[in-house]
Each structure stands twice: as structure tokens, then as C-alpha cells.
PDB file of N, CA and C in Angstrom:
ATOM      1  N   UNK A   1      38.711 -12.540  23.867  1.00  0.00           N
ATOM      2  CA  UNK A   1      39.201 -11.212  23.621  1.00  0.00           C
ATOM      3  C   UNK A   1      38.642 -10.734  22.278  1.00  0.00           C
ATOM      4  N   UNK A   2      38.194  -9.789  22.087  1.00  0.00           N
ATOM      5  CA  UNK A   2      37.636  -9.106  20.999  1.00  0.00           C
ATOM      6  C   UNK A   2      38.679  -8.473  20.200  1.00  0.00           C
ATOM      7  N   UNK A   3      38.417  -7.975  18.629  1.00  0.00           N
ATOM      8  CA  UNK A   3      39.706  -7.742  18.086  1.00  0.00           C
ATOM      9  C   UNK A   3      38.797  -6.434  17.367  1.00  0.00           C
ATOM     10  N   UNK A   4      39.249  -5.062  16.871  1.00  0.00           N
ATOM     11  CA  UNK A   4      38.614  -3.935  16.350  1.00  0.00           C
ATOM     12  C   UNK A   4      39.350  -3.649  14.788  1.00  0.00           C
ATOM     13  N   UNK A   5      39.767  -4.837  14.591  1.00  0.00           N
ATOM     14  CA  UNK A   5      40.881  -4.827  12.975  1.00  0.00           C
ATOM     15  C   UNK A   5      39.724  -5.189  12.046  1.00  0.00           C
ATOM     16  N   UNK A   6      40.487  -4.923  10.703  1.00  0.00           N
ATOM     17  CA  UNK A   6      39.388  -5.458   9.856  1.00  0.00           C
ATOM     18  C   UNK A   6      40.208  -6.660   9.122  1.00  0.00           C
ATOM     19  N   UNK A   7      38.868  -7.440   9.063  1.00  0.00           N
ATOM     20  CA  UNK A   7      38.758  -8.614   8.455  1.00  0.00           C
ATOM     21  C   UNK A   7      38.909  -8.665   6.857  1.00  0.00           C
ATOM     22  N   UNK A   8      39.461  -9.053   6.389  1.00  0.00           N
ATOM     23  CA  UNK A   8      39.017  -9.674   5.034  1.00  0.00           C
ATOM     24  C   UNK A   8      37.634  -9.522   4.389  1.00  0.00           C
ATOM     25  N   UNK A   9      36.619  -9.973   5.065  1.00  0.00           N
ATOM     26  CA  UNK A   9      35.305  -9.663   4.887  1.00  0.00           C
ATOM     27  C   UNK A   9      34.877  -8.161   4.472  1.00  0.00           C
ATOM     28  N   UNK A  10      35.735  -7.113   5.330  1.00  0.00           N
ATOM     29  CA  UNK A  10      34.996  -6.445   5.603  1.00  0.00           C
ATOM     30  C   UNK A  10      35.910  -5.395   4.375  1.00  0.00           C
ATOM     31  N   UNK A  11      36.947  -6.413   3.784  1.00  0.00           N
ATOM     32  CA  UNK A  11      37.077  -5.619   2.708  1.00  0.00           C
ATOM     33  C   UNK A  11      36.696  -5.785   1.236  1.00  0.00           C
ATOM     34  N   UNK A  12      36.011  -6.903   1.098  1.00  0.00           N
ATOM     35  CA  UNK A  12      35.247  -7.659   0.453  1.00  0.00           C
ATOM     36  C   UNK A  12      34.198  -6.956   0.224  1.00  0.00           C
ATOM     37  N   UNK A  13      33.074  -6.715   1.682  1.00  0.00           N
ATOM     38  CA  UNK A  13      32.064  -5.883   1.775  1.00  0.00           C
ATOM     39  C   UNK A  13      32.096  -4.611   0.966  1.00  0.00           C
ATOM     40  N   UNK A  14      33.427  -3.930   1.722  1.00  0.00           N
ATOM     41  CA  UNK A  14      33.796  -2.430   0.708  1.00  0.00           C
ATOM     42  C   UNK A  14      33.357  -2.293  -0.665  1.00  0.00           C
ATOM     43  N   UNK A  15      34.340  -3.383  -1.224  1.00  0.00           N
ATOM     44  CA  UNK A  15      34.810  -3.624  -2.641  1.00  0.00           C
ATOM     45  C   UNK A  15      33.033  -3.275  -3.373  1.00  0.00           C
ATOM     46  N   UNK A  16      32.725  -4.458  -2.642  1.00  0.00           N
ATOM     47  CA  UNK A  16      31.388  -4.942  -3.255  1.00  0.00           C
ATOM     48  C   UNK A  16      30.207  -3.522  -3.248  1.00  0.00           C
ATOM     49  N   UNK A  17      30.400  -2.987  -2.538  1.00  0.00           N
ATOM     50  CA  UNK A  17      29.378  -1.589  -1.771  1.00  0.00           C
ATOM     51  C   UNK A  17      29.971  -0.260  -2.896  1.00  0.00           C
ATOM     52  N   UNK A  18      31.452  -0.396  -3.219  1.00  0.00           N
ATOM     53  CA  UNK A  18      31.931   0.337  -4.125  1.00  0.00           C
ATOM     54  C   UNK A  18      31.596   0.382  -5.421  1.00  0.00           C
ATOM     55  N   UNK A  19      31.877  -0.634  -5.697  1.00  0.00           N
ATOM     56  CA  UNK A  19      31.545  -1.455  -6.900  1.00  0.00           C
ATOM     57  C   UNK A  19      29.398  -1.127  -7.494  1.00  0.00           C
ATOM     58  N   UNK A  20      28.676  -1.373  -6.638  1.00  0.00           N
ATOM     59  CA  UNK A  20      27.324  -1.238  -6.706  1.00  0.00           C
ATOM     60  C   UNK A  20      27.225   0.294  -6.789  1.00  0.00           C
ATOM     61  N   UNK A  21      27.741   1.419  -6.240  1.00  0.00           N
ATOM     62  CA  UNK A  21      27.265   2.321  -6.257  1.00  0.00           C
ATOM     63  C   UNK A  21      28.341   3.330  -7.491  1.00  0.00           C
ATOM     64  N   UNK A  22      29.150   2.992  -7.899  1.00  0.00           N
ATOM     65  CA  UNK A  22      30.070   3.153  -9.055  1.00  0.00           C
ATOM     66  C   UNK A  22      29.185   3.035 -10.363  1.00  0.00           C
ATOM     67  N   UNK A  23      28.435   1.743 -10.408  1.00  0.00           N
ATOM     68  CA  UNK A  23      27.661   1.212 -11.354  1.00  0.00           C
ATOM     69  C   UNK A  23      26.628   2.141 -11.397  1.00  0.00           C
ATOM     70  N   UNK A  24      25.987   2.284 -10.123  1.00  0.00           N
ATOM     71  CA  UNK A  24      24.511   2.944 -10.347  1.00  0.00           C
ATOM     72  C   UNK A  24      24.923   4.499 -10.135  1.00  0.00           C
ATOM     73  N   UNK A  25      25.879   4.908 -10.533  1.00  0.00           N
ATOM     74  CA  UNK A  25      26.379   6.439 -10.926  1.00  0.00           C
ATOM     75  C   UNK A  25      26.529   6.136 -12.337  1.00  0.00           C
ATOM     76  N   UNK A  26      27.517   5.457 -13.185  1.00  0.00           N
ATOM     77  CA  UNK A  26      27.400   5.264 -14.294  1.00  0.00           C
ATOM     78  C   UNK A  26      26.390   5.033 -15.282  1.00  0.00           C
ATOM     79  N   UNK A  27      25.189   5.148 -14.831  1.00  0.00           N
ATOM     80  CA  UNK A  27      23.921   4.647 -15.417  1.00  0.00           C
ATOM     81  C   UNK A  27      23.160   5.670 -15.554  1.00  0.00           C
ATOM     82  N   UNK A  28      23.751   6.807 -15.550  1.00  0.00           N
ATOM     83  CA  UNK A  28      22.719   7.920 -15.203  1.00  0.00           C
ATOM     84  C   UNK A  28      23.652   8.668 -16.233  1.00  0.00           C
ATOM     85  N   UNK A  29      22.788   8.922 -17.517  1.00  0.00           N
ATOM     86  CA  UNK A  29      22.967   9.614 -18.346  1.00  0.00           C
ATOM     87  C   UNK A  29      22.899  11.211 -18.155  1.00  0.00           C
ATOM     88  N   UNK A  30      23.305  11.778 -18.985  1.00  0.00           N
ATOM     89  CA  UNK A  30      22.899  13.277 -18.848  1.00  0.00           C
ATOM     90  C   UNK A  30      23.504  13.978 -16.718  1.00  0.00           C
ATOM     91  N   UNK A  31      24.091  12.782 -16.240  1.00  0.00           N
ATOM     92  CA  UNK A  31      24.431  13.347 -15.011  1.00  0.00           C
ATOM     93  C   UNK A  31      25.709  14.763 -15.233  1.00  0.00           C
ATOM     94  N   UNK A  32      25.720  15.142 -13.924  1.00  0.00           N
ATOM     95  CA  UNK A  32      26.549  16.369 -13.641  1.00  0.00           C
ATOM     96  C   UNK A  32      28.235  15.646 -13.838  1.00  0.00           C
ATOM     97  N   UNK A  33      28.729  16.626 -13.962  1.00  0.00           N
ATOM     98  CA  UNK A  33      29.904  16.807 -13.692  1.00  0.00           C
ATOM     99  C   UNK A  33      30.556  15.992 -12.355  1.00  0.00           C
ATOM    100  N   UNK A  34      29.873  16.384 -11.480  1.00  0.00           N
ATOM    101  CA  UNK A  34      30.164  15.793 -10.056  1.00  0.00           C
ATOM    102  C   UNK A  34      30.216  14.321  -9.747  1.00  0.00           C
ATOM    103  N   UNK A  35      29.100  13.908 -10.748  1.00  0.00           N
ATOM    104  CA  UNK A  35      28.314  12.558 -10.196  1.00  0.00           C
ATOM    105  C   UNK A  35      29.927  11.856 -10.883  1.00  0.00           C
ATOM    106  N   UNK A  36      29.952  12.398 -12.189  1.00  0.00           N
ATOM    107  CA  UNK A  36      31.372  11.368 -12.957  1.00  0.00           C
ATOM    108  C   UNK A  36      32.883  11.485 -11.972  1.00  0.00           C
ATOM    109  N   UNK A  37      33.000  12.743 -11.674  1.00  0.00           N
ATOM    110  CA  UNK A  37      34.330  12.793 -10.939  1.00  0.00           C
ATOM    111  C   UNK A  37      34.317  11.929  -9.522  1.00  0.00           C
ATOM    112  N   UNK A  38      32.875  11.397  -8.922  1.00  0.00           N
ATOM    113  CA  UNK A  38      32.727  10.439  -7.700  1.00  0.00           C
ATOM    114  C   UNK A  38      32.925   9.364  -8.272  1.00  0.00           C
ATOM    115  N   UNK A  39      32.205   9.041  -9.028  1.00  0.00           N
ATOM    116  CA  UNK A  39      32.297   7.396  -9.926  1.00  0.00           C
ATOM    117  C   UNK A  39      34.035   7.372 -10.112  1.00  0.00           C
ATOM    118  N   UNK A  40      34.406   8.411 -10.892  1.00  0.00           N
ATOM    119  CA  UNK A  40      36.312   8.039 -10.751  1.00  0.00           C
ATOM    120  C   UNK A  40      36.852   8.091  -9.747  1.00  0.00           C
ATOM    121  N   UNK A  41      36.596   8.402  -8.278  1.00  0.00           N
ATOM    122  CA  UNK A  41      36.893   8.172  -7.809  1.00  0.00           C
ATOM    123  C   UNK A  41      36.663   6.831  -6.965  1.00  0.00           C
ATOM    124  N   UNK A  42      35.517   6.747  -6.980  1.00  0.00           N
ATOM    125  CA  UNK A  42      35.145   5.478  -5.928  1.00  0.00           C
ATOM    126  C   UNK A  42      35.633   4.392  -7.135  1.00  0.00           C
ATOM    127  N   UNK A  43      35.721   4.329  -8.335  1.00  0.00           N
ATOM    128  CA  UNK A  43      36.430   3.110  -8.822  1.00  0.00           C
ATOM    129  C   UNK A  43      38.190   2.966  -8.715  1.00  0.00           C
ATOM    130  N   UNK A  44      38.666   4.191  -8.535  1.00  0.00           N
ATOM    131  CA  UNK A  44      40.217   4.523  -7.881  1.00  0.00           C
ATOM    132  C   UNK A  44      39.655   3.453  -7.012  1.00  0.00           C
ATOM    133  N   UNK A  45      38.672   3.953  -5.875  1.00  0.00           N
ATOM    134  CA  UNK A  45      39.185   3.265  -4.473  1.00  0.00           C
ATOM    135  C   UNK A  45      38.672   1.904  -4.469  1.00  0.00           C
ATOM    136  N   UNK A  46      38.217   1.065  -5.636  1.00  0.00           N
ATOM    137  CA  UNK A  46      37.941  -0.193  -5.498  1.00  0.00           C
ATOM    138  C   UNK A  46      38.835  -0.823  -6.282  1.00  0.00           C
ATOM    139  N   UNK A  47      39.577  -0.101  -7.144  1.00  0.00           N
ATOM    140  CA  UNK A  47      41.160  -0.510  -7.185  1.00  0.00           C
ATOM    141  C   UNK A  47      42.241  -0.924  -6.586  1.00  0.00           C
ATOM    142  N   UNK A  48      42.276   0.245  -5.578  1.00  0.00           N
ATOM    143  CA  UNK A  48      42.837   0.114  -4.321  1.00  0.00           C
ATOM    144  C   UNK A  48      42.849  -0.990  -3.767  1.00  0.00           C
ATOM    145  N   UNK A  49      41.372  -1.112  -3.261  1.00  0.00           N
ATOM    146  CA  UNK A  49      41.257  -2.233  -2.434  1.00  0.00           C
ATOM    147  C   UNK A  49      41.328  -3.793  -2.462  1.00  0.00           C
ATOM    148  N   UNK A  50      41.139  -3.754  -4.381  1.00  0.00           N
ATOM    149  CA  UNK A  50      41.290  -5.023  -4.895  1.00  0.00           C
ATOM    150  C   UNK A  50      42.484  -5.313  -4.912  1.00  0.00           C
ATOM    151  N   UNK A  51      43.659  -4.326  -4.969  1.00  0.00           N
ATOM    152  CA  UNK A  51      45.122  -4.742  -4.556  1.00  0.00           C
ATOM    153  C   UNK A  51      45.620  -5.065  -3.688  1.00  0.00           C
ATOM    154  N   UNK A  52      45.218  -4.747  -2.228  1.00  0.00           N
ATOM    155  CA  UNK A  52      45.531  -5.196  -1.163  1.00  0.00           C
ATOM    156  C   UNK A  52      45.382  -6.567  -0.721  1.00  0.00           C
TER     157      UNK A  52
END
């Protein structure tokens, strides 16, 4: 029987995918307005996820 839940892994994966692209927003000097209010957010949501 097949199962369509998520795994552990696949919140691991998240974290990790969050985490990489958080970083490579933060690295970019002189960025917009926009780029910083995504970076706060996507590190909110790898907060999140590290709590669960």
C-alpha cells in the first residue's frame, strides 16, 4: 500500500532547500526591498519547520 504523507525526510529536504536559498538571498548586497522581506520570510518558515 502506498502512503501520500510526508516523511521526515521530506521535511528535512524543506529545511535544507530553505535554508540554501535564505543564504543565497542574504548575500546579495545592495538587493531590493523585496529580496529581504522573502529571506524573512523563508527563515520564519525554516523556523517553523525546525520546530515541528
Amino acid at each position: 500500500m502506498s502512503s501520500f504523507g510526508f516523511s521526515a525526510g521530506n521535511f528535512i529536504a524543506a529545511i535544507g532547500l530553505i535554508h540554501k536559498i535564505s543564504f543565497g538571498l542574504g548575500d546579495n548586497k545592495g538587493a531590493s526591498l523585496e529580496f529581504y522581506e522573502l529571506k524573512e520570510h523563508l527563515t520564519t518558515a525554516e523556523n517553523i519547520l525546525l520546530q515541528i
